[in-house]
Protein backbone atom coordinates (compact mmCIF):
# COMPACT_ATOMS: atom_id res chain seq x y z
CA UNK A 1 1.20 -2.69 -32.80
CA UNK A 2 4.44 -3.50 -32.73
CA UNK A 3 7.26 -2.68 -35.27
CA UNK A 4 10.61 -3.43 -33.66
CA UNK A 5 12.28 -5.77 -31.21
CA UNK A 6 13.18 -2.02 -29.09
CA UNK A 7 9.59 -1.65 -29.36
CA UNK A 8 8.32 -4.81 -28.15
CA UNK A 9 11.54 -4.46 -25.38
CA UNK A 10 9.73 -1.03 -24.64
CA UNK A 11 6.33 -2.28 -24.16
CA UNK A 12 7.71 -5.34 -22.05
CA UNK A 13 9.66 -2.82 -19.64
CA UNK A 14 6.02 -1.11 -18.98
CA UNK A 15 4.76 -3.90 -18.48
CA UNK A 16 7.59 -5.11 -15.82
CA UNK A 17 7.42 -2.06 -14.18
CA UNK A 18 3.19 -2.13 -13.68
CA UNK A 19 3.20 -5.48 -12.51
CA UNK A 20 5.91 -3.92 -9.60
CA UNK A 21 3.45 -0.94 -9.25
CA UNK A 22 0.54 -3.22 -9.02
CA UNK A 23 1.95 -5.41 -6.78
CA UNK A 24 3.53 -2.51 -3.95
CA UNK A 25 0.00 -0.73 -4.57
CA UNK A 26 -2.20 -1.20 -1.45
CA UNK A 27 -5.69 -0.42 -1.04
CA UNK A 28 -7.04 -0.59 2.56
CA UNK A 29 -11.36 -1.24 2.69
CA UNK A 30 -13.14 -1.02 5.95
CA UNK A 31 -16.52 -1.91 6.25
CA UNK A 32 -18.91 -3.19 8.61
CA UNK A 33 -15.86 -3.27 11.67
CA UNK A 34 -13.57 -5.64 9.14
CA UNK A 35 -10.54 -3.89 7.70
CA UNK A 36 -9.01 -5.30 4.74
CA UNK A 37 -5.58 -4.34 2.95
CA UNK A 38 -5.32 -6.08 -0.75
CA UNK A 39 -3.01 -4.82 -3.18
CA UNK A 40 -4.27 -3.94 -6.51
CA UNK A 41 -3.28 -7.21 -7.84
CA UNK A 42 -6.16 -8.38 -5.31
CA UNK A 43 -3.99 -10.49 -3.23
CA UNK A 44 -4.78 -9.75 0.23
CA UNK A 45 -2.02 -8.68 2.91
CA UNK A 46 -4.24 -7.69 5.63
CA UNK A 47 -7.21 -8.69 7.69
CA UNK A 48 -8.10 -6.96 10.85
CA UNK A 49 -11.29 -7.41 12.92
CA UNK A 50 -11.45 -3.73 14.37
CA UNK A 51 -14.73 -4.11 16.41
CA UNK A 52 -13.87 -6.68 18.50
CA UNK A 53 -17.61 -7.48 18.97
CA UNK A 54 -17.97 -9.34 16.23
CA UNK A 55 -15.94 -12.22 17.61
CA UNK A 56 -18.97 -12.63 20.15
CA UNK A 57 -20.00 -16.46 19.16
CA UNK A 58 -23.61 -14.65 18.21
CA UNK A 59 -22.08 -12.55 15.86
CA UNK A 60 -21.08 -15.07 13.68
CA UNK A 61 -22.99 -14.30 10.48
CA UNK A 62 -22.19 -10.38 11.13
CA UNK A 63 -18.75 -11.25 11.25
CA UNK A 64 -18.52 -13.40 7.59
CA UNK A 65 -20.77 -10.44 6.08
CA UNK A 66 -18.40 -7.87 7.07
CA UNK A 67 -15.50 -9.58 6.03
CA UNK A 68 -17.49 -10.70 2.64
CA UNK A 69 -18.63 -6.58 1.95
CA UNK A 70 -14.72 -5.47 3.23
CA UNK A 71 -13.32 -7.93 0.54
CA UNK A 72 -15.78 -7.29 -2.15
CA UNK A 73 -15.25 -3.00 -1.80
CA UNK A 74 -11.07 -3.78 -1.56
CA UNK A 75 -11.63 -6.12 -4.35
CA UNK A 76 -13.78 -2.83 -6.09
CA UNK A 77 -11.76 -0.52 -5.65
CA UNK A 78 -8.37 -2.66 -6.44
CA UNK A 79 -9.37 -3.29 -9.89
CA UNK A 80 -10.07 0.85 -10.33
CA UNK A 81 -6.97 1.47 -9.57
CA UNK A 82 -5.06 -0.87 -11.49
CA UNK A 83 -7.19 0.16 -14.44
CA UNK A 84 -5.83 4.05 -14.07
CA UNK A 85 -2.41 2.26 -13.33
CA UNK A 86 -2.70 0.46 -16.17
CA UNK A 87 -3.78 2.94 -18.22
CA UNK A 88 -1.03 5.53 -16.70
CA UNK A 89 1.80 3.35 -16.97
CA UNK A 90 1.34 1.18 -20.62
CA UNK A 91 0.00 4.33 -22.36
CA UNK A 92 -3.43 2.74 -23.13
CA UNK A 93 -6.58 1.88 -21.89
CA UNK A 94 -6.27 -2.16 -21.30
CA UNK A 95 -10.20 -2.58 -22.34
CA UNK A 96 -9.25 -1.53 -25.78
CA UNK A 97 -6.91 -4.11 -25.94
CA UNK A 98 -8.63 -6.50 -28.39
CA UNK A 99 -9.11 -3.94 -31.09
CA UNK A 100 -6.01 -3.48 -30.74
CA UNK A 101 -4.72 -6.78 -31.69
CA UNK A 102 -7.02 -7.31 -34.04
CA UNK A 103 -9.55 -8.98 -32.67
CA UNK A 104 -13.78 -8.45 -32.34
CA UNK A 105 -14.90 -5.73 -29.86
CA UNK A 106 -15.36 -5.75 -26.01
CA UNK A 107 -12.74 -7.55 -24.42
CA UNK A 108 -11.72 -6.20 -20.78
CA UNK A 109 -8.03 -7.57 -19.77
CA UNK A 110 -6.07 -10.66 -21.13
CA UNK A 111 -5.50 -13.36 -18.83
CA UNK A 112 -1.73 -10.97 -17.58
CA UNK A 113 -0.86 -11.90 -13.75
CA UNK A 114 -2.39 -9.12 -11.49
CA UNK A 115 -4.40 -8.00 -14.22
CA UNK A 116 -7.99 -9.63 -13.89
């Protein structure tokens, strides 16, 4: 895949510059009065209880559900768009990554910070 050291230089500029994209991306999910800002390397930077409600003692199990479903659909929708960012930025899709290299079929991402 790679020939040179200015191509492997190349490649590892992309990849410096997506894990800044990826990490000033932000992705705001809302759901069930919960809203939840995560970036899309699914570290969370916001929580904010918006239906205030929910912090009613008796609303306890409402409350952890809609902060379970906000995380889950941030959590969703961050790995989408690191995918197309991914894809955008590097030049290829990251699932084909394996064949690649190389290796069997399948694969999804390698173990890269922000990438999971």
């Amino acid at each position: 895949m790679f020939g040179n050291l200015g191509d492997m230089k190349q490649m590892y500029d992309k990849y410096k510059k997506l894990q800044e994209t990826l990490k000033n991306t932000v992705i705001r999910a809302r759901e069930g009065g919960v809203l939840i800002d995560i970036t899309a390397e699914m570290k969370i930077k916001n929580v904010k209880i918006e239906d205030e409600s929910l912090l009613d003692p008796n609303m306890k199990e409402s409350l952890e559900e809609a902060i379970k479903a906000s995380i889950e659909k941030g959590q969703n929708k961050a790995q989408e768009v690191a995918m197309q960012k991914t894809k955008d930025t590097l030049g290829f899709d990251p699932n084909d990554i394996a064949s690649m290299m190389g290796g069997g079929g399948g694969g999804g991402m390698p173990n890269m910070p922000g990438l999971k």
